[in-house]
PDB file of N, CA and C in Angstrom:
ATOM      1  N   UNK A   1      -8.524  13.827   6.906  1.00  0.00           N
ATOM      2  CA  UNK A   1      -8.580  12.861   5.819  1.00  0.00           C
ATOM      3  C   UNK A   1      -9.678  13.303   4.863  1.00  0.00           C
ATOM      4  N   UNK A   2      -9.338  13.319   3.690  1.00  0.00           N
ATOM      5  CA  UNK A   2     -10.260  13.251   2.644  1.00  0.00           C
ATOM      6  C   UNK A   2     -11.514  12.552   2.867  1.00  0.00           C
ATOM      7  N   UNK A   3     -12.776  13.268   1.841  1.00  0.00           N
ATOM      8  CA  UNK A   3     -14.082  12.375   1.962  1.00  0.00           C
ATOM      9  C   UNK A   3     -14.220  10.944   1.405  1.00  0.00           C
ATOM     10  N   UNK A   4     -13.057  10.902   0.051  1.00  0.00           N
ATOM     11  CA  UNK A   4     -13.015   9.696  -0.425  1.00  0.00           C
ATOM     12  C   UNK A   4     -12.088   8.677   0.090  1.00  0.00           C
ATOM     13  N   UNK A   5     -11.434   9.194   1.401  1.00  0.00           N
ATOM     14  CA  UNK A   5     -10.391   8.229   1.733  1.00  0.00           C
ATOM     15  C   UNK A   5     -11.045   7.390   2.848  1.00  0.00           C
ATOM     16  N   UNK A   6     -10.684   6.427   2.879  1.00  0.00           N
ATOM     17  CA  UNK A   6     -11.295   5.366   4.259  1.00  0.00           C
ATOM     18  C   UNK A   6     -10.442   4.778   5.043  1.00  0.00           C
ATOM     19  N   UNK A   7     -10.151   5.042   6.552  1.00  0.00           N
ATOM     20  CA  UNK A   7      -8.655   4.576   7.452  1.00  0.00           C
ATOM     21  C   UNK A   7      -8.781   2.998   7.223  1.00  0.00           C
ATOM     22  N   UNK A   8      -7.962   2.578   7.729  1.00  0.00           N
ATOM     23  CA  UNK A   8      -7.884   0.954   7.567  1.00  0.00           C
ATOM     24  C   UNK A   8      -9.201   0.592   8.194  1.00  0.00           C
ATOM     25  N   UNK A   9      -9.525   0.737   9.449  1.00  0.00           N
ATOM     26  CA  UNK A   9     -10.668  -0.272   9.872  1.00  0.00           C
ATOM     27  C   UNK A   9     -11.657  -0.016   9.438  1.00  0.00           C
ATOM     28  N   UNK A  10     -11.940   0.718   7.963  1.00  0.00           N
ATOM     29  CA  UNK A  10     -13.417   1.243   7.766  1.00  0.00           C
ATOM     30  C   UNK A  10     -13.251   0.197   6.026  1.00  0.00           C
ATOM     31  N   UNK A  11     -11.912  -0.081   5.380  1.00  0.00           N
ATOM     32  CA  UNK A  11     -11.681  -1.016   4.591  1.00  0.00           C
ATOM     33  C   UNK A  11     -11.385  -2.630   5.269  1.00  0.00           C
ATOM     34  N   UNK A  12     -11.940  -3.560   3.899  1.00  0.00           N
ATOM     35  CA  UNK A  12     -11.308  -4.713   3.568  1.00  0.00           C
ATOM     36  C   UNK A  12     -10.201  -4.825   4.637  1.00  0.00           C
ATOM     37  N   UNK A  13      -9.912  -5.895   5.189  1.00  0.00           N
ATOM     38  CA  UNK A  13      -8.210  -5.985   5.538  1.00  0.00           C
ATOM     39  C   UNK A  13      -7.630  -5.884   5.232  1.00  0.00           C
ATOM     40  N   UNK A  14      -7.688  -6.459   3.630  1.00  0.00           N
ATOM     41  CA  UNK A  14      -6.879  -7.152   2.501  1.00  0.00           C
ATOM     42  C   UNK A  14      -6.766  -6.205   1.647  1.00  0.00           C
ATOM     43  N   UNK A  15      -5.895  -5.422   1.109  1.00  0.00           N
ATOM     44  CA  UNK A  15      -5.887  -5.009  -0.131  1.00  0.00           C
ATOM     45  C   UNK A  15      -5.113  -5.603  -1.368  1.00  0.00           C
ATOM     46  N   UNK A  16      -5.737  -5.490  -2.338  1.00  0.00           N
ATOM     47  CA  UNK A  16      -5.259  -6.187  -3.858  1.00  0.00           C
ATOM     48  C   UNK A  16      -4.393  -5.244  -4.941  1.00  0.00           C
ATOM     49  N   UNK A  17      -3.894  -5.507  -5.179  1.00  0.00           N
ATOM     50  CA  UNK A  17      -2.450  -4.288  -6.446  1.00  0.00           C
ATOM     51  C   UNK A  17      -3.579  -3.295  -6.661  1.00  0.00           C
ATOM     52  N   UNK A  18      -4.492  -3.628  -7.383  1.00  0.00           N
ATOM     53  CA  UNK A  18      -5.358  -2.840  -7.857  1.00  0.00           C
ATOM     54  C   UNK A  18      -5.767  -1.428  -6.909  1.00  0.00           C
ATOM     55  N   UNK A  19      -6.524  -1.599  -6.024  1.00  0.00           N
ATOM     56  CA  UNK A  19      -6.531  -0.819  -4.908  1.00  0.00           C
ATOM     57  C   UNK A  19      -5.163  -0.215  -4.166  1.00  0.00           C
ATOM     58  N   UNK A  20      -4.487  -1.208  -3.823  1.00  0.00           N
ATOM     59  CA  UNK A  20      -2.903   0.057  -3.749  1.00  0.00           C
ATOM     60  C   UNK A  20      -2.553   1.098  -4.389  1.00  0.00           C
ATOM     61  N   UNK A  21      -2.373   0.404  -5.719  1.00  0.00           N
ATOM     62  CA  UNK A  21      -2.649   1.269  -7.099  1.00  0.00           C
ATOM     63  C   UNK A  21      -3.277   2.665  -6.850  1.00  0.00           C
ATOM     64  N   UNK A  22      -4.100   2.319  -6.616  1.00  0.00           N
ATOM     65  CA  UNK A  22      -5.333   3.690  -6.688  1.00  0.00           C
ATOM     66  C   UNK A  22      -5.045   4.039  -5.028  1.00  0.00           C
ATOM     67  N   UNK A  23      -4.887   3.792  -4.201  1.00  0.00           N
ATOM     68  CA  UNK A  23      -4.078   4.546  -2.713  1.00  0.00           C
ATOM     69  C   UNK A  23      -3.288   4.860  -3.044  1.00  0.00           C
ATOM     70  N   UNK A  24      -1.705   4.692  -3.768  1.00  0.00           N
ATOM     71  CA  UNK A  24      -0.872   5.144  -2.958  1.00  0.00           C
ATOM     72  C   UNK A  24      -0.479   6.321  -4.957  1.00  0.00           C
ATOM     73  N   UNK A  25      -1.577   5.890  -5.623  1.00  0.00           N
ATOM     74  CA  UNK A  25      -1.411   7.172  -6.932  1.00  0.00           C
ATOM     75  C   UNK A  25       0.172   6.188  -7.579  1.00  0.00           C
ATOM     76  N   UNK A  26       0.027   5.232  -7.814  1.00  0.00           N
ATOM     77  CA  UNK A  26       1.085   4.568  -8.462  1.00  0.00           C
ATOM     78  C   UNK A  26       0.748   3.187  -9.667  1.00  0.00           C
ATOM     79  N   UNK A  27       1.447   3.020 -10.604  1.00  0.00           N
ATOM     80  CA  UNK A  27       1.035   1.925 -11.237  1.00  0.00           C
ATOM     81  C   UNK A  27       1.142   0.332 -10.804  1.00  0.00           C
ATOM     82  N   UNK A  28       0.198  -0.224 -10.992  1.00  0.00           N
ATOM     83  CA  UNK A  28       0.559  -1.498 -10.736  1.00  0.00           C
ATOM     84  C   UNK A  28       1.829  -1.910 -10.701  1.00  0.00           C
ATOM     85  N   UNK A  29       2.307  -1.462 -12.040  1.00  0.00           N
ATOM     86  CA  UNK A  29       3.481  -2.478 -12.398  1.00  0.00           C
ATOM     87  C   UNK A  29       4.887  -1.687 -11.315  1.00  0.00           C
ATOM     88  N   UNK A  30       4.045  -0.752 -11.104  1.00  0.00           N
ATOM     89  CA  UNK A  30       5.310  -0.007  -9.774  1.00  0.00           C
ATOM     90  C   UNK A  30       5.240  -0.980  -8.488  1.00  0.00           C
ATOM     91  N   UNK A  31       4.139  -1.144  -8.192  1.00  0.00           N
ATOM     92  CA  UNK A  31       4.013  -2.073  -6.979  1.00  0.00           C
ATOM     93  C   UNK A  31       4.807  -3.469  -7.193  1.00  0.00           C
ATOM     94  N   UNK A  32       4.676  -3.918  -8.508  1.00  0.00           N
ATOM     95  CA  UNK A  32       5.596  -5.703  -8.540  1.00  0.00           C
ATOM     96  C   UNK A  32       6.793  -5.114  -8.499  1.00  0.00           C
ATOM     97  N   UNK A  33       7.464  -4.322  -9.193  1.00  0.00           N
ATOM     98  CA  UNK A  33       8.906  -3.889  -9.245  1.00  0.00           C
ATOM     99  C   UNK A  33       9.018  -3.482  -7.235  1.00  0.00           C
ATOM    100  N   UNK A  34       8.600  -2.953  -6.995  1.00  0.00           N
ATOM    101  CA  UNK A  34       9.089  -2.301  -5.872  1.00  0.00           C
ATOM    102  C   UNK A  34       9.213  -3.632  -4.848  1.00  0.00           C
ATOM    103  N   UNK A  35       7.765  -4.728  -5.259  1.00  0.00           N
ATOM    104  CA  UNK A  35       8.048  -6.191  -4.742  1.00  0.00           C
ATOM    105  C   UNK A  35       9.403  -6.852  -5.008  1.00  0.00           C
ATOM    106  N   UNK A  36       9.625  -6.796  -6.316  1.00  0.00           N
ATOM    107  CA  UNK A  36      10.743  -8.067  -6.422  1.00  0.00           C
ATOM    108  C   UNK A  36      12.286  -7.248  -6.261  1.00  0.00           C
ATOM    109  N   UNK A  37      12.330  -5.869  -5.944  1.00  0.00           N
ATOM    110  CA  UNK A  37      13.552  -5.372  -5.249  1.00  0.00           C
ATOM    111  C   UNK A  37      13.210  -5.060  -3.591  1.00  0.00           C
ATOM    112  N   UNK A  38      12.248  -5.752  -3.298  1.00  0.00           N
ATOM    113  CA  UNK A  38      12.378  -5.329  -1.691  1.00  0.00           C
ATOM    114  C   UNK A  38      11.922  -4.361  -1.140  1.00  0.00           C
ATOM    115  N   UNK A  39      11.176  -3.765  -1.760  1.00  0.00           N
ATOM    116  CA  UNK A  39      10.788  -1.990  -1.309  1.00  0.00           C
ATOM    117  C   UNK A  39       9.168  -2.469  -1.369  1.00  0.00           C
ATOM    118  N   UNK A  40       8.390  -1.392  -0.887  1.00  0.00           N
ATOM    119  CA  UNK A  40       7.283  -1.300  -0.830  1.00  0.00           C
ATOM    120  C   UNK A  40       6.154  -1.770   0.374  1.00  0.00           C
ATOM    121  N   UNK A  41       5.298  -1.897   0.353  1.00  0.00           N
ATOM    122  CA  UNK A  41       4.803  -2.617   1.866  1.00  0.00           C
ATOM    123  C   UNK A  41       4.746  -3.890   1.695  1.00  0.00           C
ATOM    124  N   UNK A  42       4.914  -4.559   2.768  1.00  0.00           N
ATOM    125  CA  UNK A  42       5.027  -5.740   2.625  1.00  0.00           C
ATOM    126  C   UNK A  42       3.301  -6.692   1.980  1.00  0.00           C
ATOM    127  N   UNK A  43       3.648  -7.770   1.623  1.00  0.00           N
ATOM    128  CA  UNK A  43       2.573  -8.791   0.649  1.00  0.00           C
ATOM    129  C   UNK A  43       2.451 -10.122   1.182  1.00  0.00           C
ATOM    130  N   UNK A  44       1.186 -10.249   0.987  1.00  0.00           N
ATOM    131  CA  UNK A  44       0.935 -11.643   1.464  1.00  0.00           C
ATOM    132  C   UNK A  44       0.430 -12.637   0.454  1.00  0.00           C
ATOM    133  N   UNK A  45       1.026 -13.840   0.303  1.00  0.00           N
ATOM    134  CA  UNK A  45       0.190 -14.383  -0.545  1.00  0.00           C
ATOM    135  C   UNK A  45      -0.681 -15.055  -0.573  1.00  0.00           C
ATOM    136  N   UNK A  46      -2.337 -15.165  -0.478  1.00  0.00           N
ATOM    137  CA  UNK A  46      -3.230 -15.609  -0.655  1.00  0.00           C
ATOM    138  C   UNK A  46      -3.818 -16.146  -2.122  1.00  0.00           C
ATOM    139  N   UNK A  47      -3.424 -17.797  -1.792  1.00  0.00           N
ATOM    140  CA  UNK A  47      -3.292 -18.444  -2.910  1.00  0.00           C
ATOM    141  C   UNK A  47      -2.498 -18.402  -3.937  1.00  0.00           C
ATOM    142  N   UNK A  48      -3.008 -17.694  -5.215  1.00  0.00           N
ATOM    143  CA  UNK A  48      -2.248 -17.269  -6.052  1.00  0.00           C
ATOM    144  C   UNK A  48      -1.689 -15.674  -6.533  1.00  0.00           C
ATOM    145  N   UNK A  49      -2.504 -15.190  -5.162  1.00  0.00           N
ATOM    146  CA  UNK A  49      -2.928 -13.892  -5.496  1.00  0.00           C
ATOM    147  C   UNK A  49      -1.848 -13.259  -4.352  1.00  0.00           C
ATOM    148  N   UNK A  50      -1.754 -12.008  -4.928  1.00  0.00           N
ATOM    149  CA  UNK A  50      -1.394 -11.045  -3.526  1.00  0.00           C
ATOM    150  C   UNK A  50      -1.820 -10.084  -2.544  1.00  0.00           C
ATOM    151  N   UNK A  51      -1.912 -10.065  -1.722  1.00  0.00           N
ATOM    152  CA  UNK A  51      -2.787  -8.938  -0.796  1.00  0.00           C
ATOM    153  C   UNK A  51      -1.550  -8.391   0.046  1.00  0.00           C
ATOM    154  N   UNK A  52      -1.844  -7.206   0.642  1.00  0.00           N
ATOM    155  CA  UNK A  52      -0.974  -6.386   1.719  1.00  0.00           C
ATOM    156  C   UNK A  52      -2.151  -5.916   2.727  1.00  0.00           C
ATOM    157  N   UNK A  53      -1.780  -5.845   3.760  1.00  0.00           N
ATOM    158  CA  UNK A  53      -2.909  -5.693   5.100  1.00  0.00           C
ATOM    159  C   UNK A  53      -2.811  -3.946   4.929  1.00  0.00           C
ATOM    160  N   UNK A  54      -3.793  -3.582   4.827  1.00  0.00           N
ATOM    161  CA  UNK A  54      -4.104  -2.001   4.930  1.00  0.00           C
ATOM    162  C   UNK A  54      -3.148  -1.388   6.120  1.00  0.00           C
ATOM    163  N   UNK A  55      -3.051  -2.156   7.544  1.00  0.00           N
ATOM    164  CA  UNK A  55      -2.433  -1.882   8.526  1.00  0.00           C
ATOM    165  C   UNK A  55      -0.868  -1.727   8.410  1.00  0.00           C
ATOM    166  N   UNK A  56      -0.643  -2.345   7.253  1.00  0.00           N
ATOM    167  CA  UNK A  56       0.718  -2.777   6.967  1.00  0.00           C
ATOM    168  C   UNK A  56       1.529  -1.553   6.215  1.00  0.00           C
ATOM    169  N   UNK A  57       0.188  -1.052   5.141  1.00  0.00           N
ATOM    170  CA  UNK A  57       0.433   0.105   3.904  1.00  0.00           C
ATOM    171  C   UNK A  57       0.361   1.157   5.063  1.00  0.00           C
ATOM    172  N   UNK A  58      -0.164   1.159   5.439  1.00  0.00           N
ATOM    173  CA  UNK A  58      -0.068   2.354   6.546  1.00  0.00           C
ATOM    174  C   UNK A  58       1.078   2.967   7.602  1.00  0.00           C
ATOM    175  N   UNK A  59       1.332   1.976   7.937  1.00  0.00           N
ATOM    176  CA  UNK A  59       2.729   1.847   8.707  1.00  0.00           C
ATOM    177  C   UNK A  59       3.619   2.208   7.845  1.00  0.00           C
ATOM    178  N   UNK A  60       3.699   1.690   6.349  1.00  0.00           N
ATOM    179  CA  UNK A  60       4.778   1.538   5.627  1.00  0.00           C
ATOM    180  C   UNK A  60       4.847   3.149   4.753  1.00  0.00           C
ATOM    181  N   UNK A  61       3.923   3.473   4.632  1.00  0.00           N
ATOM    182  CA  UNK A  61       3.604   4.927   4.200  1.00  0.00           C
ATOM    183  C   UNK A  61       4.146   6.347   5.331  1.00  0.00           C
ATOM    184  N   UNK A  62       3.853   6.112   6.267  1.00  0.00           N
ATOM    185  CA  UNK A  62       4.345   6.702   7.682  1.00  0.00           C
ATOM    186  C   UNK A  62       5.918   6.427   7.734  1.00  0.00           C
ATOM    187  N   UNK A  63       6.544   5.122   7.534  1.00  0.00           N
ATOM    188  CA  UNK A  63       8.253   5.043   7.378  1.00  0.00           C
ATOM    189  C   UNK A  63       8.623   6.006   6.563  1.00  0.00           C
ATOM    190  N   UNK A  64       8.057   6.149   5.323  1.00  0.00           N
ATOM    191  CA  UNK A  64       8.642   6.638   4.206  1.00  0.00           C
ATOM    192  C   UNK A  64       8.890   8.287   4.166  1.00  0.00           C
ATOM    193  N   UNK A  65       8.060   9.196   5.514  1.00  0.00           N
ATOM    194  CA  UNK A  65       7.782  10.228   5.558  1.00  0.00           C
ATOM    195  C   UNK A  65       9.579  10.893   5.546  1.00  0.00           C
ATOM    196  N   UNK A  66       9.799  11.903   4.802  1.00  0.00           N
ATOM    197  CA  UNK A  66      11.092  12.562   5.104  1.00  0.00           C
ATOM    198  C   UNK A  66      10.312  14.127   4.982  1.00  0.00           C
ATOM    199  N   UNK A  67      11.524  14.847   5.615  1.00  0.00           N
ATOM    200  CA  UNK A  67      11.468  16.236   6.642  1.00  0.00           C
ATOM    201  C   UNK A  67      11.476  17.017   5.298  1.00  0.00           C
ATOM    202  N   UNK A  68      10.954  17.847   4.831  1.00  0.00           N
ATOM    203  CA  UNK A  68      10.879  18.999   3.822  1.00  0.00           C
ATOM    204  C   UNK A  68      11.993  20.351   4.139  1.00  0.00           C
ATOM    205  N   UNK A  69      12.437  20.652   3.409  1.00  0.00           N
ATOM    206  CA  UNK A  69      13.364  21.970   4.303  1.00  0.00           C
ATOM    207  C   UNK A  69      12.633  22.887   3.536  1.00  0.00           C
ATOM    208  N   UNK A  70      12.454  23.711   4.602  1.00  0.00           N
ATOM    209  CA  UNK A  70      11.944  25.518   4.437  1.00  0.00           C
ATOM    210  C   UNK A  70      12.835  26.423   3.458  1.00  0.00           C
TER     211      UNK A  70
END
């Protein structure tokens, strides 16, 4: 792992669009779209706000892995 990267238990629980954003190298507005068609890691809503459990992006990042051909 990178020096600037931090595994889940060394972050927040909670992560906010913003911070996904900047993990997973995507725009915000990629993260609501990918929300309101069903894709993406799953979200929680706290209050008015949204969070996704780091544990969750992680898992969900690991699904997404496909095989490269040589």
């Amino acid at each position: 792992m990178s020096t600037g990267q931090k595994t889940a238990n060394e972050r927040r629980p909670l992560a906010t669009p913003a911070e996904l954003s900047e993990y997973l190298g995507v725009p915000v507005a990629t993260l609501y779209q990918w929300r309101h068609r069903g894709l993406g890691p799953k979200a929680h809503k706290v209050g008015r706000h949204l969070r996704c459990r780091w544990a969750e992006v992680e898992a969900w990042v690991d699904q997404q892995a496909v095989g490269l051909v040589a």
